[in-house]
Protein backbone atom coordinates (compact mmCIF):
# COMPACT_ATOMS: atom_id res chain seq x y z
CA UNK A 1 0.00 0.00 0.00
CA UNK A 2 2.01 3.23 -0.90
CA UNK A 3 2.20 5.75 2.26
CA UNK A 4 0.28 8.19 0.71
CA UNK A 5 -3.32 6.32 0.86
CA UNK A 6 -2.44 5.81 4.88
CA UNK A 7 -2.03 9.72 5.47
CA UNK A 8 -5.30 10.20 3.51
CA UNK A 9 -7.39 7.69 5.85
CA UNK A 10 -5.76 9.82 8.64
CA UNK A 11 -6.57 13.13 7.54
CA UNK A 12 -10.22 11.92 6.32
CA UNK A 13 -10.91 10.99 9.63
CA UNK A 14 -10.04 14.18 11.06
CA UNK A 15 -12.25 16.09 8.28
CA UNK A 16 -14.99 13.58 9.37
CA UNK A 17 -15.09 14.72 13.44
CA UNK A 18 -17.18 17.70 14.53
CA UNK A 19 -18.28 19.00 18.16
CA UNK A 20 -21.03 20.26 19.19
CA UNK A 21 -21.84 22.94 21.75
CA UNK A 22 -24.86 23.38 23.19
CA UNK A 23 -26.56 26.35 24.59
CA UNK A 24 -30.08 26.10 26.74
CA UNK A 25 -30.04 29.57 28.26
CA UNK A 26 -30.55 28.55 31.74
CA UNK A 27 -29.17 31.77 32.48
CA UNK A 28 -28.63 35.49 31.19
CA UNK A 29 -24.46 34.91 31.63
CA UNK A 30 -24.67 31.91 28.97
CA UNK A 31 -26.47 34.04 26.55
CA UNK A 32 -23.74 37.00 26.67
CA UNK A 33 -20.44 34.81 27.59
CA UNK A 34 -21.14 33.03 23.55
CA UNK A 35 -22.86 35.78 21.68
CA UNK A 36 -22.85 39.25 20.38
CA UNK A 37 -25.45 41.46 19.07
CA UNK A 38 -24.73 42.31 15.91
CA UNK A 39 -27.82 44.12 14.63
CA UNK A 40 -30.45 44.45 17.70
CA UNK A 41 -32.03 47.81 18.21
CA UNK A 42 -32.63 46.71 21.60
CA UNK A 43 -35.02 43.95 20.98
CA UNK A 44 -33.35 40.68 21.90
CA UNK A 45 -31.82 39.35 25.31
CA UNK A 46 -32.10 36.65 27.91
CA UNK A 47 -35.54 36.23 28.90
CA UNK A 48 -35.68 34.95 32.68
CA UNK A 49 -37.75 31.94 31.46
CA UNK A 50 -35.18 30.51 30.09
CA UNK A 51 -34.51 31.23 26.30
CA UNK A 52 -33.89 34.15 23.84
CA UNK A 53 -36.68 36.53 22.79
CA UNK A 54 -36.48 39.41 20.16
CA UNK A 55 -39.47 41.14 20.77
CA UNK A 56 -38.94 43.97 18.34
CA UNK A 57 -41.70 44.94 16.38
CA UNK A 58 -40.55 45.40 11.81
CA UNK A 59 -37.11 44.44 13.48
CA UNK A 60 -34.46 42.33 11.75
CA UNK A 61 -32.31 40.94 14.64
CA UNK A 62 -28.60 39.31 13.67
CA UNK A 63 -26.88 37.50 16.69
CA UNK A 64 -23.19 35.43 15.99
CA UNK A 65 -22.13 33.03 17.42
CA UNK A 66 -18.93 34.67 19.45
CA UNK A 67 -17.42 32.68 22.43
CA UNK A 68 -15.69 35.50 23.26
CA UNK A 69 -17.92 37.76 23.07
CA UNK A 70 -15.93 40.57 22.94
CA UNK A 71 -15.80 41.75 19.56
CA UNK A 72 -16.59 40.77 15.87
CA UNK A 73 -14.16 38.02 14.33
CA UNK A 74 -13.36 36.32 17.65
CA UNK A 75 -15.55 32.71 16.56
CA UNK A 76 -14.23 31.98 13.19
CA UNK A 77 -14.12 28.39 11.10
CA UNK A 78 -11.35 27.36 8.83
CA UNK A 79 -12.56 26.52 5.26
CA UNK A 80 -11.27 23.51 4.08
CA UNK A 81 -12.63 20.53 1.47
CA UNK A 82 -15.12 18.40 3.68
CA UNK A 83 -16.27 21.15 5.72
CA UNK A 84 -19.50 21.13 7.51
CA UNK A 85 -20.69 24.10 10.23
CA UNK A 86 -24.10 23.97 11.26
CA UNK A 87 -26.90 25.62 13.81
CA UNK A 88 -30.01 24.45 15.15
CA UNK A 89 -32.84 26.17 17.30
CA UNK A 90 -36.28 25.14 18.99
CA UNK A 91 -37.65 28.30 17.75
CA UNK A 92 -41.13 29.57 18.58
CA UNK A 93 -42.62 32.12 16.30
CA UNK A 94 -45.81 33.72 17.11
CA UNK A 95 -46.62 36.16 14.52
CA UNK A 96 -45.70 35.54 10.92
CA UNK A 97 -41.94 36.15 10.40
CA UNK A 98 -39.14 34.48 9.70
CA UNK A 99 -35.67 32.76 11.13
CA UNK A 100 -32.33 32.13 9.26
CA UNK A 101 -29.04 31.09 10.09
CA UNK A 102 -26.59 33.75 8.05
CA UNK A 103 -22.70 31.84 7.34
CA UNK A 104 -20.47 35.01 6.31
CA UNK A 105 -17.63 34.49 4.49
CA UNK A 106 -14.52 36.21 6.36
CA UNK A 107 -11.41 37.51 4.51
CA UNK A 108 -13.21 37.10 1.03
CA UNK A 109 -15.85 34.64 -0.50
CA UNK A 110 -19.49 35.58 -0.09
CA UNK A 111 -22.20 35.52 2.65
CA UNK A 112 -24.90 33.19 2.45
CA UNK A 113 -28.73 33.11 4.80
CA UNK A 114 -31.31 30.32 4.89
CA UNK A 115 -34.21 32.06 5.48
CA UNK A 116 -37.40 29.41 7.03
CA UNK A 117 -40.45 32.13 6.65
CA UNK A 118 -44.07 31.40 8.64
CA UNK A 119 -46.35 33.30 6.26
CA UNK A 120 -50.36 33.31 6.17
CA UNK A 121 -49.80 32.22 2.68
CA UNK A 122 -47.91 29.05 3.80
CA UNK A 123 -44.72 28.57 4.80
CA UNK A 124 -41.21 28.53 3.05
CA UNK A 125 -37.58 27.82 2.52
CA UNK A 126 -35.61 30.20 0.90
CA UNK A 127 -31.39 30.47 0.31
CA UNK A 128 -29.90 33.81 -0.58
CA UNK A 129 -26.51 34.93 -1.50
CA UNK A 130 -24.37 38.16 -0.87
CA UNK A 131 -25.98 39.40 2.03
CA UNK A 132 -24.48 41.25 4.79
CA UNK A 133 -24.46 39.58 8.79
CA UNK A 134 -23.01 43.51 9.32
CA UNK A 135 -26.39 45.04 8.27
CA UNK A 136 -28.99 41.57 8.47
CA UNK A 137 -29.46 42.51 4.81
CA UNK A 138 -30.82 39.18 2.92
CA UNK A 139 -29.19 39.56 -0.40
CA UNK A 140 -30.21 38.05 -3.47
CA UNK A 141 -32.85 35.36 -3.53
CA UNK A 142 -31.50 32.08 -5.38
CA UNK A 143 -34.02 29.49 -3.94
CA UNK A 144 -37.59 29.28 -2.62
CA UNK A 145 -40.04 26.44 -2.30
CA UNK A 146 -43.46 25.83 0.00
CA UNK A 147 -42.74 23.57 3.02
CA UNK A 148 -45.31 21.28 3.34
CA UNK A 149 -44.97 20.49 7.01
CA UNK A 150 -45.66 24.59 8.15
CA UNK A 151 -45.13 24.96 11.72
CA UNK A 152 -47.98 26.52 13.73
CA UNK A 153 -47.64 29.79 15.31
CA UNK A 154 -47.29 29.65 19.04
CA UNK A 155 -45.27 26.31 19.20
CA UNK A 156 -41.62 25.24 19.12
CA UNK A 157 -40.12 23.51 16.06
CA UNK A 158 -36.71 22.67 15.27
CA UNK A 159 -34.48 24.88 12.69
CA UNK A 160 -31.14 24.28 11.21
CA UNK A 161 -28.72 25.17 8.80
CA UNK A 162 -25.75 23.92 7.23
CA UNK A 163 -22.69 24.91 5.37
CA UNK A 164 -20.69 22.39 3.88
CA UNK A 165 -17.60 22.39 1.92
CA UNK A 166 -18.57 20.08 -1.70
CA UNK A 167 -15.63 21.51 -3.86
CA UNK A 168 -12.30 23.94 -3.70
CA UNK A 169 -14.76 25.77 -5.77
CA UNK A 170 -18.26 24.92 -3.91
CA UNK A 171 -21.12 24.61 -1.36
CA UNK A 172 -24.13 23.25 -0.20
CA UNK A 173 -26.13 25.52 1.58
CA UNK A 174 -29.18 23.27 3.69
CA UNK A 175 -31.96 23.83 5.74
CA UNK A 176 -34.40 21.70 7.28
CA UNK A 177 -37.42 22.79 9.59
CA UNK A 178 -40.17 20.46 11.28
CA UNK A 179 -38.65 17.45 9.29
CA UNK A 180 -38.24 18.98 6.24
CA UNK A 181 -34.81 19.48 4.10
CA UNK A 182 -33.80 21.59 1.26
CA UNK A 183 -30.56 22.39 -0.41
CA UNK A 184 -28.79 24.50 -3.07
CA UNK A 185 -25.29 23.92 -4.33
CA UNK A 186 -23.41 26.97 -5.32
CA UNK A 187 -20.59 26.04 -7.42
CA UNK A 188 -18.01 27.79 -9.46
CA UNK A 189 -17.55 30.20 -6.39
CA UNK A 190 -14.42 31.62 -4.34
CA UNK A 191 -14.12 29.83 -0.60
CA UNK A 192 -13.61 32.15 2.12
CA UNK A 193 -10.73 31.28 4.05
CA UNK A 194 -12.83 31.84 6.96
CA UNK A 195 -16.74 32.01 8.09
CA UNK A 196 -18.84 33.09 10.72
CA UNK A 197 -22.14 32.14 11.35
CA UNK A 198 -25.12 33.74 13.57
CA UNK A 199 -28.81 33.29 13.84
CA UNK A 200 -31.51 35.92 12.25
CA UNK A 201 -34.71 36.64 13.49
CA UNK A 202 -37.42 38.94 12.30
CA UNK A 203 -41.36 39.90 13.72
CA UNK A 204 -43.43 42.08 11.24
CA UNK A 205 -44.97 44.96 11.86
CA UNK A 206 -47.94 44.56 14.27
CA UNK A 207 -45.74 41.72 16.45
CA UNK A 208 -47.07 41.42 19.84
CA UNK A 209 -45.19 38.52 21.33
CA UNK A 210 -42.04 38.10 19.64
CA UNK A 211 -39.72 35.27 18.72
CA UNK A 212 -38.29 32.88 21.22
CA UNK A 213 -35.36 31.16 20.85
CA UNK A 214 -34.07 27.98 23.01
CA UNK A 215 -31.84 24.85 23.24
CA UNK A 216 -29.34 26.36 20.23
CA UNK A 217 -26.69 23.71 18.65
CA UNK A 218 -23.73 24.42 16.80
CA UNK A 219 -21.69 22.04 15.97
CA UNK A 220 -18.26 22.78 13.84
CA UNK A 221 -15.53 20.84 12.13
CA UNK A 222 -12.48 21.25 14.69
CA UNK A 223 -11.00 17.59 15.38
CA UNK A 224 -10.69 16.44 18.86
CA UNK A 225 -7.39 16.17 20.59
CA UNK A 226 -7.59 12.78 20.54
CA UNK A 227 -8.04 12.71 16.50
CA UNK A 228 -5.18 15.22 16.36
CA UNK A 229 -2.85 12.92 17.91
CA UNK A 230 -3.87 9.70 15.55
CA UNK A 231 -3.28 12.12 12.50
CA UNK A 232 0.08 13.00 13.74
CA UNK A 233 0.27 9.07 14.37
CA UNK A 234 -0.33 8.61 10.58
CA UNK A 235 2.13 11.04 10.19
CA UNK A 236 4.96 10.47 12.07
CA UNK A 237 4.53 6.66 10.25
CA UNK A 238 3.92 8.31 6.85
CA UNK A 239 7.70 9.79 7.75
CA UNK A 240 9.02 6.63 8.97
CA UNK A 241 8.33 4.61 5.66
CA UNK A 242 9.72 7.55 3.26
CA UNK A 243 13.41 6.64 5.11
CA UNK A 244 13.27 3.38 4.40
């Protein structure tokens, strides 16, 4: 078996591991300690039962993911081949409005949102492209289809996002809500070197109770230790058969 296939397995395996971190807002401390308000207007915080709430009225709320908390930048993902950075909510919304998950592209590359809207229309999925987590601003609309599993104002469903790595040149974009999944593949694209990722909320004018958010997931691509050590395993054996 030439060496080269054995440092592969090795470094597949690392691309393969994620961790996840999970976030119930028990308290107000666990809410600021991992994220920063990016675009607010004073409408989102802790809420003392126990989740998030953005109870702004024709408000778009942005919130990243930011262990540090500190300042923007601070939470950032390498962007490699095999990839894969997601989020994931119980999300109540009880007026008609919408929640997205933006991934923004850092150093270069572009910004992209899944956007899950509750409308009295029906509800639906929709992926955009070259948006802005600065300003909340969507960007251009590349997708949209009608779930057909809506979620009913006034209870909690499940929301996620993905962004994974396909190509040096593209990426799968995925969202699935109440059971549901779609995708869109951009390809032909420049890969940021680096991405950030934060929730988006919005109420529409006339909002009385808000949007609550609870039990937030993200889970990222860094290996654990203990993978870090087999790949450097694979390597120091890679080495060891190149001298003989």
């Amino acid at each position: 078996m030439k060496p080269i296939c054995s440092a592969g397995i090795f470094m597949l395996a690392m691309s393969a591991l994620s961790q996840a971190a999970t976030y119930s807002f028990t308290t107000s401390a666990e809410y600021d300690a991992n994220f920063r308000e990016v675009v607010s207007g004073g409408s989102i915080g802790h809420n003392a039962g126990g989740y998030v709430s953005n109870t702004g009225v024709n408000q778009t709320v942005v919130v990243a993911y930011d262990t540090d908390g500190a300042g923007p930048g601070t939470t950032l993902y390498p962007v490699t081949l095999g990839t894969t950075l997601s989020m994931s909510a119980d999300v109540t919304m009880n007026e008609a409005g919408s929640f997205g998950i933006f991934f923004s592209g850092v150093g270069g590359g572009t910004t992209y949102l899944a956007l899950f809207n509750i409308t009295t229309g029906g509800d639906q999925f929709r992926f955009f492209s070259g948006g802005s987590l600065a300003t909340g601003a969507a960007g251009t609309q590349d997708f949209t289809d009608n779930s057909t599993n809506p979620m009913n104002l006034g209870e909690s469903g499940n929301i996620s996002a993905s962004f994974e790595v396909l190509a040096v040149d593209g990426v799968r974009i995925s969202m699935t809500a109440n059971g549901q999944t779609f995708s869109r593949d951009y390809t032909g694209i420049t890969l940021p070197p680096q991405v950030e990722i934060a929730f988006r909320t919005y109420n529409p004018a006339g909002a009385t109770l808000g949007t609550q958010i609870d039990n937030l997931v993200v889970t990222d691509p860094i290996p654990e230790p203990s993978a870090i050590g087999l790949a450097a395993l694979g390597m120091v054996g890679l080495a060891a058969r190149r001298r003989r």
